[in-house]
N, C-alpha and C. Protein backbone atom coordinates (compact mmCIF):
# COMPACT_ATOMS: atom_id res chain seq x y z
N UNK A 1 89.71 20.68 -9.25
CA UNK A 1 90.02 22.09 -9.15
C UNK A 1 88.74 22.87 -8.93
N UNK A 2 88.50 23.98 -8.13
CA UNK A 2 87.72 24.82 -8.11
C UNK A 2 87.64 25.41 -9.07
N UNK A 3 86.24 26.23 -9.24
CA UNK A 3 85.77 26.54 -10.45
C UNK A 3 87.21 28.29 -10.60
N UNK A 4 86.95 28.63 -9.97
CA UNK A 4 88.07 29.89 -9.63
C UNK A 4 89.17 29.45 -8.85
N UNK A 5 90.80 29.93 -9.44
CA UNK A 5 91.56 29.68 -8.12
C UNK A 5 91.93 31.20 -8.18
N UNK A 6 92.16 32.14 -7.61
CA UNK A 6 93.07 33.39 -7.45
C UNK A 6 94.55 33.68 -6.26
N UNK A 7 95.21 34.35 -7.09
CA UNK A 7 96.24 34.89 -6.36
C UNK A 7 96.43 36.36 -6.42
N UNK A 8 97.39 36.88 -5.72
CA UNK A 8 97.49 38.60 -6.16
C UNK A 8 97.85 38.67 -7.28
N UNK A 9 99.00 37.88 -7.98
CA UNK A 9 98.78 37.37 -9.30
C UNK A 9 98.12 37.04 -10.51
N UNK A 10 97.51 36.43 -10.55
CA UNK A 10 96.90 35.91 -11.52
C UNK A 10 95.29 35.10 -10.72
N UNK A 11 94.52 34.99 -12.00
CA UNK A 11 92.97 34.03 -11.69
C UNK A 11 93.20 32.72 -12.59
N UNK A 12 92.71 32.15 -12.33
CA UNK A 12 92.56 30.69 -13.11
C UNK A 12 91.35 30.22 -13.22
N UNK A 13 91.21 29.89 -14.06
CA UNK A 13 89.40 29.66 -14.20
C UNK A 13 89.00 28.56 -15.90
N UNK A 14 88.48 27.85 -15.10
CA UNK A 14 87.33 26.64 -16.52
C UNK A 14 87.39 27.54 -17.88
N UNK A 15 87.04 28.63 -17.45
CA UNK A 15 86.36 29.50 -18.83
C UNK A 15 86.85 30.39 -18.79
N UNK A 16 87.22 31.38 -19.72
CA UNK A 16 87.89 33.08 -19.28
C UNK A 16 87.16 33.82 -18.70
N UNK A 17 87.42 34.70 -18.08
CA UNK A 17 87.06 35.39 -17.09
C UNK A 17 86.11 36.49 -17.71
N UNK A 18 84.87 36.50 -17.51
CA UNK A 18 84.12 37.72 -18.38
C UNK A 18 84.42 38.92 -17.49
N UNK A 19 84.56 38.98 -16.37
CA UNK A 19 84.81 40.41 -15.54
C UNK A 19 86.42 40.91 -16.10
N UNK A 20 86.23 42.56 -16.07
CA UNK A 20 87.90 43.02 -16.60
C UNK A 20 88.77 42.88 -14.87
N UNK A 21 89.79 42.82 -15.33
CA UNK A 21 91.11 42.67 -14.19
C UNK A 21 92.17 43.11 -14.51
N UNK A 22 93.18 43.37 -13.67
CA UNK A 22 94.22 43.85 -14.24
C UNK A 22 95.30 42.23 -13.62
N UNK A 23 94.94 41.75 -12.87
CA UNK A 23 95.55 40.29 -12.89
C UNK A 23 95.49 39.50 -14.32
N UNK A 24 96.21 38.57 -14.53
CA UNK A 24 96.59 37.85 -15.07
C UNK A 24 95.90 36.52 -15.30
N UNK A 25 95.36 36.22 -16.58
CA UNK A 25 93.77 35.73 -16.45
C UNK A 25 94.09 34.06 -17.04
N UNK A 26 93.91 33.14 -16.49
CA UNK A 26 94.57 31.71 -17.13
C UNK A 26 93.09 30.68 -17.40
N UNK A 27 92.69 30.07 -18.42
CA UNK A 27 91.45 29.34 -18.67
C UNK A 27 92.00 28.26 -19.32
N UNK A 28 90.94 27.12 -19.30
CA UNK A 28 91.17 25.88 -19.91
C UNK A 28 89.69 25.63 -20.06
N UNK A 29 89.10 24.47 -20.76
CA UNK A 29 88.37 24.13 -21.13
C UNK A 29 87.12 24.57 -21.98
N UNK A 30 87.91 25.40 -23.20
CA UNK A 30 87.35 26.02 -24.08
C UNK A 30 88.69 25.88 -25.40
N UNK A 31 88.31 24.92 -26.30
CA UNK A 31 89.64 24.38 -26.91
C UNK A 31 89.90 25.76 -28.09
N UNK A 32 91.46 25.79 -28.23
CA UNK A 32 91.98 26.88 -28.97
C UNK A 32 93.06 25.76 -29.91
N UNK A 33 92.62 25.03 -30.35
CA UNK A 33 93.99 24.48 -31.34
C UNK A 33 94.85 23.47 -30.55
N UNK A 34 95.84 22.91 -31.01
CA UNK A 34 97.07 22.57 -30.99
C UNK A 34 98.10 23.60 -30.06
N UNK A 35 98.15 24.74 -30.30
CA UNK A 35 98.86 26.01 -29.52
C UNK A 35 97.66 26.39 -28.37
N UNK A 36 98.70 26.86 -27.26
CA UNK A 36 97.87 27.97 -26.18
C UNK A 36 97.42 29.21 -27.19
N UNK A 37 97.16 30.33 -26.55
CA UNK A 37 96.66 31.15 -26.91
C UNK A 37 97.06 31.95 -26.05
N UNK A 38 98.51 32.73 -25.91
CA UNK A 38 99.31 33.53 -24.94
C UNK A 38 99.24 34.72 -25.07
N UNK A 39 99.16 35.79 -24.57
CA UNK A 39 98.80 36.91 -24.44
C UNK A 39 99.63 37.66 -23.44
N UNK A 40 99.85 39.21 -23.50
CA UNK A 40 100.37 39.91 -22.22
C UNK A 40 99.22 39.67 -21.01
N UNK A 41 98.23 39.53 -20.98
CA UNK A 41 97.66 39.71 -20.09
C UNK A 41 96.50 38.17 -19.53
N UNK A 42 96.35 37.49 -21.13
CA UNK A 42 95.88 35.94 -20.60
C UNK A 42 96.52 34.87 -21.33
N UNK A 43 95.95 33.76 -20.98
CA UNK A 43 96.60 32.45 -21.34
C UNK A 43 95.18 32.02 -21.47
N UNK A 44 94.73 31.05 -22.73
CA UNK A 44 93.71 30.37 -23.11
C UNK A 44 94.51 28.78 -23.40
N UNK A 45 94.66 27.61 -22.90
CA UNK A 45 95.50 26.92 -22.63
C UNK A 45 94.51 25.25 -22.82
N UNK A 46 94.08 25.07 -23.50
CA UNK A 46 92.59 23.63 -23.74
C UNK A 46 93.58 23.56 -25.09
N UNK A 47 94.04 22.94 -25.14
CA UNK A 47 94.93 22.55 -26.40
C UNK A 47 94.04 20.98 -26.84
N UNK A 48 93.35 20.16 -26.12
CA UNK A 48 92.77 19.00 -26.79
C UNK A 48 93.16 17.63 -26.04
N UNK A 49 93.72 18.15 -24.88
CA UNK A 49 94.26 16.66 -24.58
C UNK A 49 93.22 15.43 -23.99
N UNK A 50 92.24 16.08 -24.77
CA UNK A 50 90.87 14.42 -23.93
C UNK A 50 91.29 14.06 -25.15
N UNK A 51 91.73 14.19 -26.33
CA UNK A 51 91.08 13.74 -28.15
C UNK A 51 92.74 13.06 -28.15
N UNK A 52 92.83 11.91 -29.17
CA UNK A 52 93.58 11.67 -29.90
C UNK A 52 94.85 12.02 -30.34
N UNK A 53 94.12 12.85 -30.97
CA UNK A 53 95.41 14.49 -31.16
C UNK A 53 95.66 15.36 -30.94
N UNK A 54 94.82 15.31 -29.49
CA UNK A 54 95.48 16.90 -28.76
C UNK A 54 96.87 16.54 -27.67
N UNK A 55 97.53 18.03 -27.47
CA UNK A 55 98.49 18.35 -26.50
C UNK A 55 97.90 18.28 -25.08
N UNK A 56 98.33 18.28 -24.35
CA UNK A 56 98.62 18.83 -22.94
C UNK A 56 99.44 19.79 -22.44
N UNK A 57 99.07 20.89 -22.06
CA UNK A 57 99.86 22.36 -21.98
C UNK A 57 99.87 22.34 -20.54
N UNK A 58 101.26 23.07 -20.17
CA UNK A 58 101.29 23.31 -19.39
C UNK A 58 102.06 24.89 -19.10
N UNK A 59 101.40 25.85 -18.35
CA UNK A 59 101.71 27.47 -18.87
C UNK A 59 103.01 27.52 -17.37
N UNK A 60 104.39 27.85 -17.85
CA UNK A 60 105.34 28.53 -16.91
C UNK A 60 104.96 29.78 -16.60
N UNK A 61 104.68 29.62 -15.27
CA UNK A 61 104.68 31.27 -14.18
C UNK A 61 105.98 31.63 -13.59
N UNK A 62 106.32 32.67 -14.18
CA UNK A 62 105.89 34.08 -14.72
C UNK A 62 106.39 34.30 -16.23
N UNK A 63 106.83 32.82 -16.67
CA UNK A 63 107.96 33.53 -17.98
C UNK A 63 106.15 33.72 -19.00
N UNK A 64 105.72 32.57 -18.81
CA UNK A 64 104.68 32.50 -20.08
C UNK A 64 105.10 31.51 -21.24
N UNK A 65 105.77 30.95 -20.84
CA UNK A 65 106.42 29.94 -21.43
C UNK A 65 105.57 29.18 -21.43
N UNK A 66 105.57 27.55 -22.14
CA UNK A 66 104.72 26.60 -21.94
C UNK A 66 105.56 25.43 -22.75
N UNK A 67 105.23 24.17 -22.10
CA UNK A 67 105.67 22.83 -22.13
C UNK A 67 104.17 22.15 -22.67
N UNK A 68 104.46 21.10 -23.80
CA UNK A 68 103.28 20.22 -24.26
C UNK A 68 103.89 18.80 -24.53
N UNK A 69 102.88 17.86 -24.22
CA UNK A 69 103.03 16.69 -24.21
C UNK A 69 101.63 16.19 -25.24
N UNK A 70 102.17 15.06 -26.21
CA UNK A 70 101.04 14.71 -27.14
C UNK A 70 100.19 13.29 -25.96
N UNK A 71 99.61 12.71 -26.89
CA UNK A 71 98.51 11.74 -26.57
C UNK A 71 99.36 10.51 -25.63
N UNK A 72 100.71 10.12 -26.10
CA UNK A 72 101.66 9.41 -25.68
C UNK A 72 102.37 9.46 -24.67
N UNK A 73 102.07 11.25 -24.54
CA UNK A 73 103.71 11.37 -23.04
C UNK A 73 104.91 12.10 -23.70
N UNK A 74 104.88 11.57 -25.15
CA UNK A 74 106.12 12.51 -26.06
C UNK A 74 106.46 13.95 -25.45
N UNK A 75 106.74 14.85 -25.14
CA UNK A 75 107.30 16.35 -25.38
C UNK A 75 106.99 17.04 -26.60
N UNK A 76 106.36 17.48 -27.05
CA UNK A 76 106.17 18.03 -28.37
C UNK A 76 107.11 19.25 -28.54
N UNK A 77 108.21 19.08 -29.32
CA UNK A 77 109.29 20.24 -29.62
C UNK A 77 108.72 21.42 -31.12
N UNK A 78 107.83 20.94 -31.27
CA UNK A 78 107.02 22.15 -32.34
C UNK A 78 106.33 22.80 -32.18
């Protein structure tokens, strides 16, 4: 992935975005827990999945929804 992807939509980016926007701001690789970190306006989404016991997130556009999978492939329903 490129270090930036953008749409009229939303940015996507390694790290959160230090510039303000009124788009819709999506980052990974800055870990926040077990949970995303969902917001009206960003998604912080590094849930851990290089480790053991992290998730794998995956953020639904436009609901903001999100799907996680543990170390296994499981679905995590919690």
């Amino acid at each position: 992935m490129p270090e930036t992807y953008e749409s009229n939509d939303f940015i996507a980016q390694h790290t959160p975005p230090s510039a303000v926007t009124r788009k819709f701001r999506v980052s990974a690789h800055v870990p926040v827990g077990k949970l995303p970190r969902i917001g009206p306006n960003s998604a912080q989404l590094d849930t851990g999945c290089g480790f053991d016991y992290g998730r794998l997130t995956a953020l639904l556009w436009p609901s903001l929804d999100y799907v996680q999978v543990d170390a296994h492939g499981a679905i995590v329903t919690s």
